[in-house]
N, C-alpha and C. Protein backbone atom coordinates (compact mmCIF):
# COMPACT_ATOMS: atom_id res chain seq x y z
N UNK A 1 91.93 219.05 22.52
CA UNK A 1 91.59 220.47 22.40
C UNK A 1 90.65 220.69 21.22
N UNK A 2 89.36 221.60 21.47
CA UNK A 2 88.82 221.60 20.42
C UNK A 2 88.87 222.58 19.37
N UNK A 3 89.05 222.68 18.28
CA UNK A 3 89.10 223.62 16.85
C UNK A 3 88.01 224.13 16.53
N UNK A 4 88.56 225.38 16.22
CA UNK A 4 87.50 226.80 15.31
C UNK A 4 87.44 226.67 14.34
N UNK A 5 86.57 226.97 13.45
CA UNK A 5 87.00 227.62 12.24
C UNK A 5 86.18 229.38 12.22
N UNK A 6 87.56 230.20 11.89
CA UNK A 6 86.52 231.74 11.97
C UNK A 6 86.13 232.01 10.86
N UNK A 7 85.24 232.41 10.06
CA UNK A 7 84.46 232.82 9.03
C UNK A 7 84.69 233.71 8.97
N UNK A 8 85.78 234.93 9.39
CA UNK A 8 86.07 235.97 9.17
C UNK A 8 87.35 235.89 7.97
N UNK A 9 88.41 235.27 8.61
CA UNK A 9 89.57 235.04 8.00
C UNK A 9 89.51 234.08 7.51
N UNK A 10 89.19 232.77 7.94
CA UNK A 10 89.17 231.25 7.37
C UNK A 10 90.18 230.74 7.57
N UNK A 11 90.83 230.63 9.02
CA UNK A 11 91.43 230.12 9.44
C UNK A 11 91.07 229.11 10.93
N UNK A 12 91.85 227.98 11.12
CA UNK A 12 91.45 227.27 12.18
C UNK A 12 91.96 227.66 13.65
N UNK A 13 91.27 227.45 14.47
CA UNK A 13 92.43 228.25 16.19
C UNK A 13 91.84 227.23 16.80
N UNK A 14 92.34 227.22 18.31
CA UNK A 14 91.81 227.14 19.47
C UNK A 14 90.69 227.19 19.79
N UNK A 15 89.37 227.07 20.25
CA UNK A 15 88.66 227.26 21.76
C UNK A 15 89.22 227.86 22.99
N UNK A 16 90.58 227.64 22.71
CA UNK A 16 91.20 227.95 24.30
C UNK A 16 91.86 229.81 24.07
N UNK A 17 92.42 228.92 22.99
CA UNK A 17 93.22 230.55 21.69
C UNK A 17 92.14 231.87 21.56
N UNK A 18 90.54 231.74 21.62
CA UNK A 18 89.95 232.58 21.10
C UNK A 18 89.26 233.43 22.83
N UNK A 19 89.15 232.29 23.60
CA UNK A 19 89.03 232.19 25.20
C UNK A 19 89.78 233.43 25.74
N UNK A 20 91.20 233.26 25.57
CA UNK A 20 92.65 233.80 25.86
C UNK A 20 91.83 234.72 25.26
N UNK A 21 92.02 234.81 24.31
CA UNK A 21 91.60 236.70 23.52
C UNK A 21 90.91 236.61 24.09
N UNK A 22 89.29 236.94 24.91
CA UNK A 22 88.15 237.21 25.29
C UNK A 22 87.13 236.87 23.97
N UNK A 23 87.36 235.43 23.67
CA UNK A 23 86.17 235.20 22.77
C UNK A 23 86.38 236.34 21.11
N UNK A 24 88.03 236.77 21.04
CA UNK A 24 87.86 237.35 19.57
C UNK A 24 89.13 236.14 18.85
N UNK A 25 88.70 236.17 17.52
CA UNK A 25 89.65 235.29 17.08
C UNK A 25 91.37 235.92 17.04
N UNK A 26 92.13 234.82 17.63
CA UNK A 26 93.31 234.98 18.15
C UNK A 26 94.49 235.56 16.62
N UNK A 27 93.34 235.19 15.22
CA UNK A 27 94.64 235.37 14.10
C UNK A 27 93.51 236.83 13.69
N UNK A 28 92.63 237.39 13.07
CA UNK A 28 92.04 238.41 13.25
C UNK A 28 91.41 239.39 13.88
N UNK A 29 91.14 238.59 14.62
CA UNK A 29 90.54 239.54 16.18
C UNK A 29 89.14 239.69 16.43
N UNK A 30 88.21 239.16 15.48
CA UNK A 30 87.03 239.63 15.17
C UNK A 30 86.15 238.82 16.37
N UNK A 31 85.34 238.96 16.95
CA UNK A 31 84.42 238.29 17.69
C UNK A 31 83.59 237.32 17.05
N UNK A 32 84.22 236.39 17.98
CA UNK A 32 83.50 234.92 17.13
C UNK A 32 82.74 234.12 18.02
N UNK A 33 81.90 235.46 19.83
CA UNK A 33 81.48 234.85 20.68
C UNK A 33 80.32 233.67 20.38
N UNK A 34 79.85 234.04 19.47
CA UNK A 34 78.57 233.42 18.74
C UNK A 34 79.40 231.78 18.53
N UNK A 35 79.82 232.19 17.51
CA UNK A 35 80.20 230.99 16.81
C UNK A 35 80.94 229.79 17.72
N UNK A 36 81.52 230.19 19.01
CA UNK A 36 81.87 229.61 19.99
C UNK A 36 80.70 229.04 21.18
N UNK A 37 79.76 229.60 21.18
CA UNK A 37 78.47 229.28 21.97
C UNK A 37 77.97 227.94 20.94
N UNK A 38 77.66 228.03 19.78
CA UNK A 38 77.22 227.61 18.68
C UNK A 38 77.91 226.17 18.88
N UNK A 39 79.28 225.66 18.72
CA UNK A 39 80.09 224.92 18.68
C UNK A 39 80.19 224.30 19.64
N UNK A 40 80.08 224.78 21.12
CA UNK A 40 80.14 224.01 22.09
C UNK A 40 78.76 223.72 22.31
N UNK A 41 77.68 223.70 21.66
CA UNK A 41 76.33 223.21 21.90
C UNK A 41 76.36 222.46 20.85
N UNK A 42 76.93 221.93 20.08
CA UNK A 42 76.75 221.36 18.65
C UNK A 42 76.30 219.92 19.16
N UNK A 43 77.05 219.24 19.94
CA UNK A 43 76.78 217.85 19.99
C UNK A 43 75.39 217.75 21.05
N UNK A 44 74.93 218.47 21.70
CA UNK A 44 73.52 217.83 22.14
C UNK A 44 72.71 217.83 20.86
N UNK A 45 72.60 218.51 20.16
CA UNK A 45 71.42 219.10 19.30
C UNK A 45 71.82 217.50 18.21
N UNK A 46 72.75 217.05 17.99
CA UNK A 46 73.52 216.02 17.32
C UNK A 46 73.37 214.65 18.10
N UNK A 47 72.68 214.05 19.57
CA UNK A 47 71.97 213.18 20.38
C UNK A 47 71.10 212.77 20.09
N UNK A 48 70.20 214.42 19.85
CA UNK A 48 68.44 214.33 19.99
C UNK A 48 68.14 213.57 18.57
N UNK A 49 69.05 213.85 17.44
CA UNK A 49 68.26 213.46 15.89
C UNK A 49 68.79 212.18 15.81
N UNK A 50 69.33 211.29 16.75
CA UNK A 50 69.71 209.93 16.86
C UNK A 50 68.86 208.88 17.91
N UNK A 51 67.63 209.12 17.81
CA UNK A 51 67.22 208.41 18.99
C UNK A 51 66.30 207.39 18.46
């Protein structure tokens, strides 16, 4: 399962936890749709500078 971290509170959750809420963080609530788009694109962008 993969881990958050929200920059709102500074706490760690779910992917699945923030999902369940509709993309707001499950311990503050704040929308962290961004930061979840962001995270699950992390590792292509992390391919390309290895070639």
């Amino acid at each position: 399962m993969k881990a958050m971290w929200c920059p709102f509170c500074s706490k760690v959750y779910s992917i699945q936890d923030a999902k369940d809420c509709k993309n707001k963080c499950p311990l503050c609530h704040e929308d962290v749709t961004e930061q979840i788009k962001t995270l699950e694109g992390f590792n292509d962008e992390d391919n390309q500078d290895s070639l």
